[in-house]
N, C-alpha and C. Protein backbone atom coordinates (compact mmCIF):
# COMPACT_ATOMS: atom_id res chain seq x y z
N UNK A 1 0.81 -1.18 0.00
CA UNK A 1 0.00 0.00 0.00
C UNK A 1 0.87 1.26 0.00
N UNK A 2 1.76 1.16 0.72
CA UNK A 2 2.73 2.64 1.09
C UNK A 2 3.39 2.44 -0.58
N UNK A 3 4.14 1.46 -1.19
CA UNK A 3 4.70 1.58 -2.25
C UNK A 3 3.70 2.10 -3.29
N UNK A 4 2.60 1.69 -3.35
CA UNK A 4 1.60 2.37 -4.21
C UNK A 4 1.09 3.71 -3.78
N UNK A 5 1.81 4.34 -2.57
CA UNK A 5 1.32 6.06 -2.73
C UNK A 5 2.45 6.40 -3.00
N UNK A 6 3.66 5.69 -2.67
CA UNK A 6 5.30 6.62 -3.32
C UNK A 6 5.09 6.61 -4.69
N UNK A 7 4.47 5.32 -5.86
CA UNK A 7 4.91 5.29 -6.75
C UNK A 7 4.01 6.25 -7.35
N UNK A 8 2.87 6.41 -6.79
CA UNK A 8 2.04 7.53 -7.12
C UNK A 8 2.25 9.09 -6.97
N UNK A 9 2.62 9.24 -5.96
CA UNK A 9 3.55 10.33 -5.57
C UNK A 9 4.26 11.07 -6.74
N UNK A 10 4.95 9.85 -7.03
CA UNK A 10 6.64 9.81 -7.77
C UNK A 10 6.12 10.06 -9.03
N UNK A 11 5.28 9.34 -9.73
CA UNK A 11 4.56 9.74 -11.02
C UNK A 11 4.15 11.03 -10.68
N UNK A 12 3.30 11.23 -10.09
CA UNK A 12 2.81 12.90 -9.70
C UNK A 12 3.36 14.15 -10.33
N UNK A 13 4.84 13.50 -9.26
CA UNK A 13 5.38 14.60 -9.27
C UNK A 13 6.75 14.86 -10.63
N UNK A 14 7.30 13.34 -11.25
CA UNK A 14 7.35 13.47 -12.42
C UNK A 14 6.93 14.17 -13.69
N UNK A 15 5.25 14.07 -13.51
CA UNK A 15 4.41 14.24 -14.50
C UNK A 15 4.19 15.75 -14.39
N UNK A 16 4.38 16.55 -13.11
CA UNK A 16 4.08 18.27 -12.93
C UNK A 16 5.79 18.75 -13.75
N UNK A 17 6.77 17.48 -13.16
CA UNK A 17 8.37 18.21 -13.88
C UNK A 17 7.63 18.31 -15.33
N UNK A 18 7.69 17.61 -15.98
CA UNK A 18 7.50 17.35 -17.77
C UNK A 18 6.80 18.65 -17.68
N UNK A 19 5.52 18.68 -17.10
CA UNK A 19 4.76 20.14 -17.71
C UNK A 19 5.27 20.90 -17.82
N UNK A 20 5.90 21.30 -16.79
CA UNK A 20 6.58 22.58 -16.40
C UNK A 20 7.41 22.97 -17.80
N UNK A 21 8.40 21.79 -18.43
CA UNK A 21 9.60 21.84 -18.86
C UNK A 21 8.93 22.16 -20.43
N UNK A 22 7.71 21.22 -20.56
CA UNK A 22 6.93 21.93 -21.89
C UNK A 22 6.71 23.42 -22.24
N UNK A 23 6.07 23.55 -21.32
CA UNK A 23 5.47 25.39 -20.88
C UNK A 23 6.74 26.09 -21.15
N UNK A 24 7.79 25.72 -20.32
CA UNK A 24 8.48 27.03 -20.27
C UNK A 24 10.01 26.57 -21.93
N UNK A 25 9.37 25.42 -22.87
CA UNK A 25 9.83 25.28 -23.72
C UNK A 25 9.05 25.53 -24.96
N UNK A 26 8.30 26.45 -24.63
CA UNK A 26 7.57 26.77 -25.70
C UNK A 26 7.67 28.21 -26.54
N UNK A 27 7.98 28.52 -27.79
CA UNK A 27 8.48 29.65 -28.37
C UNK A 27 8.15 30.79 -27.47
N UNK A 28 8.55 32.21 -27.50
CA UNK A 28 8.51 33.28 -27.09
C UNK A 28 8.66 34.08 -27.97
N UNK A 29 7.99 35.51 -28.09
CA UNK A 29 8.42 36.50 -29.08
C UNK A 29 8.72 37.61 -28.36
N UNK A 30 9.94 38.42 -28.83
CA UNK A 30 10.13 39.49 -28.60
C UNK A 30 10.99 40.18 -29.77
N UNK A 31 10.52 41.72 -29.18
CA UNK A 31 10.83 42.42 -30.42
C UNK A 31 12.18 43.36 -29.66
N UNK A 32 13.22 44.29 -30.19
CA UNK A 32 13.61 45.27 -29.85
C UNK A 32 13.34 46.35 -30.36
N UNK A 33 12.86 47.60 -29.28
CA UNK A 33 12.04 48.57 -29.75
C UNK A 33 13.17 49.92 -30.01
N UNK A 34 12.84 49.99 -31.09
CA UNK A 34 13.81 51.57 -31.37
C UNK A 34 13.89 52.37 -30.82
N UNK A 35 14.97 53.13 -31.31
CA UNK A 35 14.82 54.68 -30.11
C UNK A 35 14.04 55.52 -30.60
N UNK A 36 13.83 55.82 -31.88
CA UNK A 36 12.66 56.63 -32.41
C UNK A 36 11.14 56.40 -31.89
N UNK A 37 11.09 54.93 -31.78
CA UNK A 37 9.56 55.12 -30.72
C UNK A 37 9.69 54.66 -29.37
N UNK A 38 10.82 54.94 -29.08
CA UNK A 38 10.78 55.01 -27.28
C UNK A 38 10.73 56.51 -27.29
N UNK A 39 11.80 57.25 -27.83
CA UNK A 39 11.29 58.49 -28.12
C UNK A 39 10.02 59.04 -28.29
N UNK A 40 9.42 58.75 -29.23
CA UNK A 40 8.35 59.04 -29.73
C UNK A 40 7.23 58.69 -28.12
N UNK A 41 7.08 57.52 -27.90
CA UNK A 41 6.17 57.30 -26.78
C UNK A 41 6.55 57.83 -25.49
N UNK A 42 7.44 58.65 -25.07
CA UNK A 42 8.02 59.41 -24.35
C UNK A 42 7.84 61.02 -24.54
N UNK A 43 7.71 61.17 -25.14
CA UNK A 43 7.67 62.57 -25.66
C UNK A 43 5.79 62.82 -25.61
N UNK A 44 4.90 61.73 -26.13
CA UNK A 44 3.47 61.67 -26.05
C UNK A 44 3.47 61.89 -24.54
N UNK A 45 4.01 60.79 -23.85
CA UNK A 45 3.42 61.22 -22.57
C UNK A 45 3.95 62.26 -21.45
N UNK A 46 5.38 62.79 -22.11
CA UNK A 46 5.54 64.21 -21.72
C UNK A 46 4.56 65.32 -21.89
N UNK A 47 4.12 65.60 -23.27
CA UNK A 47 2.92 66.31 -23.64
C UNK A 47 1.60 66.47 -22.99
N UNK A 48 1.15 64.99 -22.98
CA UNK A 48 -0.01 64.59 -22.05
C UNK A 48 0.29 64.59 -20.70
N UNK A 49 1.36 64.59 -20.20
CA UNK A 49 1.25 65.39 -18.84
C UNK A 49 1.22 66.70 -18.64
N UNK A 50 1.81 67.31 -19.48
CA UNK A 50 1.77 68.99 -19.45
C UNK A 50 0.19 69.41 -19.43
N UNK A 51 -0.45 69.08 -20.77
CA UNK A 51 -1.65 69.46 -21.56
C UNK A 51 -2.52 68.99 -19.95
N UNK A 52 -2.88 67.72 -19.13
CA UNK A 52 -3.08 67.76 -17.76
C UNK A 52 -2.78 68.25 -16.76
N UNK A 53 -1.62 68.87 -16.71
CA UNK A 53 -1.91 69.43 -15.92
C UNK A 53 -2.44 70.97 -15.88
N UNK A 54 -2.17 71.29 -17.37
CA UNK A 54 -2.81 72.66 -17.50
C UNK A 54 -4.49 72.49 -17.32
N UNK A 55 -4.97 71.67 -17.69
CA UNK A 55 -6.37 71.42 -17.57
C UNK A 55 -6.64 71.19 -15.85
N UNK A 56 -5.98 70.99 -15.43
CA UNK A 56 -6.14 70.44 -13.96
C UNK A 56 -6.01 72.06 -13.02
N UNK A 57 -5.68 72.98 -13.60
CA UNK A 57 -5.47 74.34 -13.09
C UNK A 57 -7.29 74.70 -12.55
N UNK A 58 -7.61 75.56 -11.54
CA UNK A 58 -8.70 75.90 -11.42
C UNK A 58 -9.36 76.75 -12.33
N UNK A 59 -8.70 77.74 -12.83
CA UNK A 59 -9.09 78.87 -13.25
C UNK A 59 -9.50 78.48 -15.05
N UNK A 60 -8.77 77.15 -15.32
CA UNK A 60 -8.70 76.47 -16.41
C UNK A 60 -10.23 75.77 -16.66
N UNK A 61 -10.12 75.05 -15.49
CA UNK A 61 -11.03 73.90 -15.15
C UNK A 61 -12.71 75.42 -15.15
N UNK A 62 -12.59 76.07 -14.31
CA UNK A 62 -13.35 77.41 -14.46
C UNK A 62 -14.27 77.62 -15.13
N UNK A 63 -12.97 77.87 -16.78
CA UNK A 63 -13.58 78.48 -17.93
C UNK A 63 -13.93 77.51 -18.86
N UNK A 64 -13.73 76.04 -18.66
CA UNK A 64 -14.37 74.95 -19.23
C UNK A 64 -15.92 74.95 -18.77
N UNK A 65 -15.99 75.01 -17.30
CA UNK A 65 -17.75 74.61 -16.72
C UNK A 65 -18.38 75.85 -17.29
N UNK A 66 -18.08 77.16 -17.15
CA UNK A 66 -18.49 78.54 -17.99
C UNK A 66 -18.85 78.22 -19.32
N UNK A 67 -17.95 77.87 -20.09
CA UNK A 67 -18.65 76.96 -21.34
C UNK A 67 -19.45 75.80 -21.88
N UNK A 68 -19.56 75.39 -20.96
CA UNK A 68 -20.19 73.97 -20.65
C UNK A 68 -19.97 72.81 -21.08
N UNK A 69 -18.52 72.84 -20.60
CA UNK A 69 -17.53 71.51 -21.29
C UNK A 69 -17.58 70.97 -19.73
N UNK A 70 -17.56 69.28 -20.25
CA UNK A 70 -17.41 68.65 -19.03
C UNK A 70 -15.84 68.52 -18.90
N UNK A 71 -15.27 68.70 -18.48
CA UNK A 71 -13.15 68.47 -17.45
C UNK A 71 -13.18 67.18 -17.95
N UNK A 72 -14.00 66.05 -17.36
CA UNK A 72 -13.60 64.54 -17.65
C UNK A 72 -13.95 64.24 -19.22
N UNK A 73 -14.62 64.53 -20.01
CA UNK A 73 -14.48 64.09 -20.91
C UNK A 73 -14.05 65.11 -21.87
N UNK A 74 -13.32 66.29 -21.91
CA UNK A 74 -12.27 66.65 -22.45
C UNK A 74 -11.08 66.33 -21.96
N UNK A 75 -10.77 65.86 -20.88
CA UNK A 75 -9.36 64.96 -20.43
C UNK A 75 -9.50 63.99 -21.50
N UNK A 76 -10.85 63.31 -21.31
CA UNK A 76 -10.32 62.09 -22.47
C UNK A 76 -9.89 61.86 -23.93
N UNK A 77 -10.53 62.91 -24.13
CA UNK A 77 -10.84 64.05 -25.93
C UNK A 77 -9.34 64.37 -26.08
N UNK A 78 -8.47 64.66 -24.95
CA UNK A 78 -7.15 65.35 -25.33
C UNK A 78 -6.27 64.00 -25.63
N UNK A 79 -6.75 63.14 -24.39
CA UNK A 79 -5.87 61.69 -24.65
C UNK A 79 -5.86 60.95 -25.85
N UNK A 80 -7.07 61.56 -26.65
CA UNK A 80 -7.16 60.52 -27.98
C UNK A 80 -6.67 61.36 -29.27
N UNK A 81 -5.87 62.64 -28.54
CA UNK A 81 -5.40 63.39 -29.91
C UNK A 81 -4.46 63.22 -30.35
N UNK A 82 -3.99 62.86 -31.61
CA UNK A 82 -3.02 62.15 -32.28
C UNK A 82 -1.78 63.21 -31.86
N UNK A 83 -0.48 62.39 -32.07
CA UNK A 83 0.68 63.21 -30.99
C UNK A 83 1.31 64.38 -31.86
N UNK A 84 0.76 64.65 -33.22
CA UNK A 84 1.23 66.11 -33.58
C UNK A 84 0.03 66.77 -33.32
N UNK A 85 -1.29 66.74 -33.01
CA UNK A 85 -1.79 68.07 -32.28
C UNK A 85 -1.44 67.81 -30.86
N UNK A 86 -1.01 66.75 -29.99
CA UNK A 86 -1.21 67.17 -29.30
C UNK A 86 0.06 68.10 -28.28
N UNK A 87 1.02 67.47 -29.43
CA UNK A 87 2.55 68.46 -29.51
C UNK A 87 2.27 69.57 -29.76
N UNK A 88 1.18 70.18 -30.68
CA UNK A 88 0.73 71.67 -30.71
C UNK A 88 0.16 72.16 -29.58
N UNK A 89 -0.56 71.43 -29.29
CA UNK A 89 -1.01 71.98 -28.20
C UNK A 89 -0.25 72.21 -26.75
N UNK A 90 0.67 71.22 -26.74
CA UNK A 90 1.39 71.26 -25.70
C UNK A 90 2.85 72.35 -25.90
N UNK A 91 2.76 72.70 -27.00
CA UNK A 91 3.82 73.12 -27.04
C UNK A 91 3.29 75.10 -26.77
N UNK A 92 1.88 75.14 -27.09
CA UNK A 92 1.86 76.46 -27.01
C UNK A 92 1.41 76.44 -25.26
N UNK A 93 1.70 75.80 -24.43
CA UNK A 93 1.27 75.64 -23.46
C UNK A 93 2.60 75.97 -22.67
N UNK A 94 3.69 75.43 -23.26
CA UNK A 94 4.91 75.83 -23.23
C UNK A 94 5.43 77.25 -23.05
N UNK A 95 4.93 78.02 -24.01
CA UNK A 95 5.27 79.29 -24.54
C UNK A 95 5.15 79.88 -23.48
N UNK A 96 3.56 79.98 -23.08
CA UNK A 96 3.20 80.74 -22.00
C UNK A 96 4.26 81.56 -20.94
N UNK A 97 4.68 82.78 -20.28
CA UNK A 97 5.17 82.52 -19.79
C UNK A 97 4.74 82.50 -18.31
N UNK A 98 6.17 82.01 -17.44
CA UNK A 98 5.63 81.74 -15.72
C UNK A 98 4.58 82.66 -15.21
N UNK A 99 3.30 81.95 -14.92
CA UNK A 99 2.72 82.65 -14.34
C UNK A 99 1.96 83.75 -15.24
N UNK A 100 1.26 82.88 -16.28
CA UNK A 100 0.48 83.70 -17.06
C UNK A 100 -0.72 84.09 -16.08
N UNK A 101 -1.04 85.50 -16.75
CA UNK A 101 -2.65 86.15 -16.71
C UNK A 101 -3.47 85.33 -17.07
N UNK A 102 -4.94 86.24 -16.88
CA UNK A 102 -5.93 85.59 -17.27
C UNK A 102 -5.98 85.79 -18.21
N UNK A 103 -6.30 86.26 -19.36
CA UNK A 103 -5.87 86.75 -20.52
C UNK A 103 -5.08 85.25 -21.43
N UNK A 104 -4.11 85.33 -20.63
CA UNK A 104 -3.58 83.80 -21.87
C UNK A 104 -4.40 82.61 -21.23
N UNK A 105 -4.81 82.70 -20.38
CA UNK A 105 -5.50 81.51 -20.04
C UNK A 105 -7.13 81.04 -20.48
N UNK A 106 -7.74 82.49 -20.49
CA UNK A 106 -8.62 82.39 -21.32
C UNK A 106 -8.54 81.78 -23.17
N UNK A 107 -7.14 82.28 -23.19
CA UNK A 107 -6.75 82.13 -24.87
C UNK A 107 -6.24 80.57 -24.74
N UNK A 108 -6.20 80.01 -23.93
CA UNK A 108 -5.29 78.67 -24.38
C UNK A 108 -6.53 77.92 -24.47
N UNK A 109 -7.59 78.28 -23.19
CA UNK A 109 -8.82 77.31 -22.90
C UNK A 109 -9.56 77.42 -24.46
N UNK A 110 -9.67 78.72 -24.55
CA UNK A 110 -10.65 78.51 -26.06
C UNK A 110 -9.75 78.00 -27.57
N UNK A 111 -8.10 77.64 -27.15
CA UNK A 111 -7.27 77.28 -28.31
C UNK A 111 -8.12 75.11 -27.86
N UNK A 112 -7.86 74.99 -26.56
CA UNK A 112 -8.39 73.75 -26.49
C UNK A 112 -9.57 73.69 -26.95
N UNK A 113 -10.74 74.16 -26.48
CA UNK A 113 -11.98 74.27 -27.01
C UNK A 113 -12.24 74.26 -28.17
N UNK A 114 -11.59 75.11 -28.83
CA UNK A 114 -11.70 75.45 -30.48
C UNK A 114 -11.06 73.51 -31.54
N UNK A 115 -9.98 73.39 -30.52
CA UNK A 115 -9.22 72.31 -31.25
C UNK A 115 -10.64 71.03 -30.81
N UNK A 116 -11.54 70.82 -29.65
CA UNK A 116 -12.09 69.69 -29.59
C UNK A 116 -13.76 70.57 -30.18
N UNK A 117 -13.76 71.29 -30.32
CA UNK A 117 -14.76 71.87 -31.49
C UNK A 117 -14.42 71.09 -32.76
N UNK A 118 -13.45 71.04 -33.35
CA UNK A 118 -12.81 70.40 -35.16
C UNK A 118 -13.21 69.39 -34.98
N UNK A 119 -12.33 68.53 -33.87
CA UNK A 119 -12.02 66.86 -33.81
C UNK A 119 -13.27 66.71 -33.65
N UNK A 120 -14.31 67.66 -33.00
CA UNK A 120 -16.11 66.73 -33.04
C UNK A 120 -16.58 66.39 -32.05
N UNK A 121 -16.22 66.66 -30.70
CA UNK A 121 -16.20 66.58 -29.43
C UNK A 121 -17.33 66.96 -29.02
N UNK A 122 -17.25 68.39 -29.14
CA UNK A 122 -18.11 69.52 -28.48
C UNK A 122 -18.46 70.26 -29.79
N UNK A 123 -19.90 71.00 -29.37
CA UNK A 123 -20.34 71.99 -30.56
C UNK A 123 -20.87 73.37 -29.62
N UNK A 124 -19.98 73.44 -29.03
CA UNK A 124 -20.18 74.52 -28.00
C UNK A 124 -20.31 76.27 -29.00
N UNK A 125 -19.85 76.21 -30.01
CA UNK A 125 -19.67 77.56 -31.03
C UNK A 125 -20.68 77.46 -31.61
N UNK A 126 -21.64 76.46 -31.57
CA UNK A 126 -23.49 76.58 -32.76
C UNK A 126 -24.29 77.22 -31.19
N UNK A 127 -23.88 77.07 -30.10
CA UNK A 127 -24.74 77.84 -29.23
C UNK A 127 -24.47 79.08 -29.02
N UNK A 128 -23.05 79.46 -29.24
CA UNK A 128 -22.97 81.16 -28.93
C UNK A 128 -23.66 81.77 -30.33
């Protein structure tokens, strides 16, 4: 009886080695990724952090509800903008300088607005 739970055992645990040795003998793919799109996907989410956090400003966030843009789903509207607008956009966000007025801030909100006006977002300009 005891030899028939070792040999059972012993098969057992034989039979989990083999799996194992299948599984982890089974092809793999990998690629090496360039520097142009590590770049590239680095630089997107440099942008998209800027372009957030300018949206994340109060006075920003403000003149969005004043217009009657919802914050969360123009966050998402910006995330799906292909990475040369959204390098435009981030880049005039850039310009600004420290500690802009209201004045450029009004102008950047309606440069965003205006840009998710095109892409089809919002039709906030058929109500004014």
């Amino acid at each position: 009886m005891i030899h028939a739970i070792r040999s059972f055992c012993r098969g057992g645990l034989i039979g989990l080695l083999c799996s194992g040795m299948l599984v982890m003998s089974l092809p793999s793919h990998a690629q090496v990724i360039g520097t142009e799109a590590m770049l590239a996907a680095e630089a997107r989410q440099n942008d998209l952090a800027a372009v957030e956090a300018f949206m994340g400003r109060d006075a920003v966030r403000a003149e969005m509800e004043r217009f009657g843009v919802d914050a969360e789903a123009a966050a998402l509207r910006v995330a799906s903008l292909s990475d040369t607008e959204l390098r435009q956009l981030a880049g005039q966000i850039e310009q600004q300088p420290a500690g802009a007025g209201a004045i450029e801030v009004i102008g950047v909100v309606f440069l965003v607005l205006l840009i998710l006006e095109l892409v089809g977002v919002i039709n906030i300009f058929n109500r004014i």
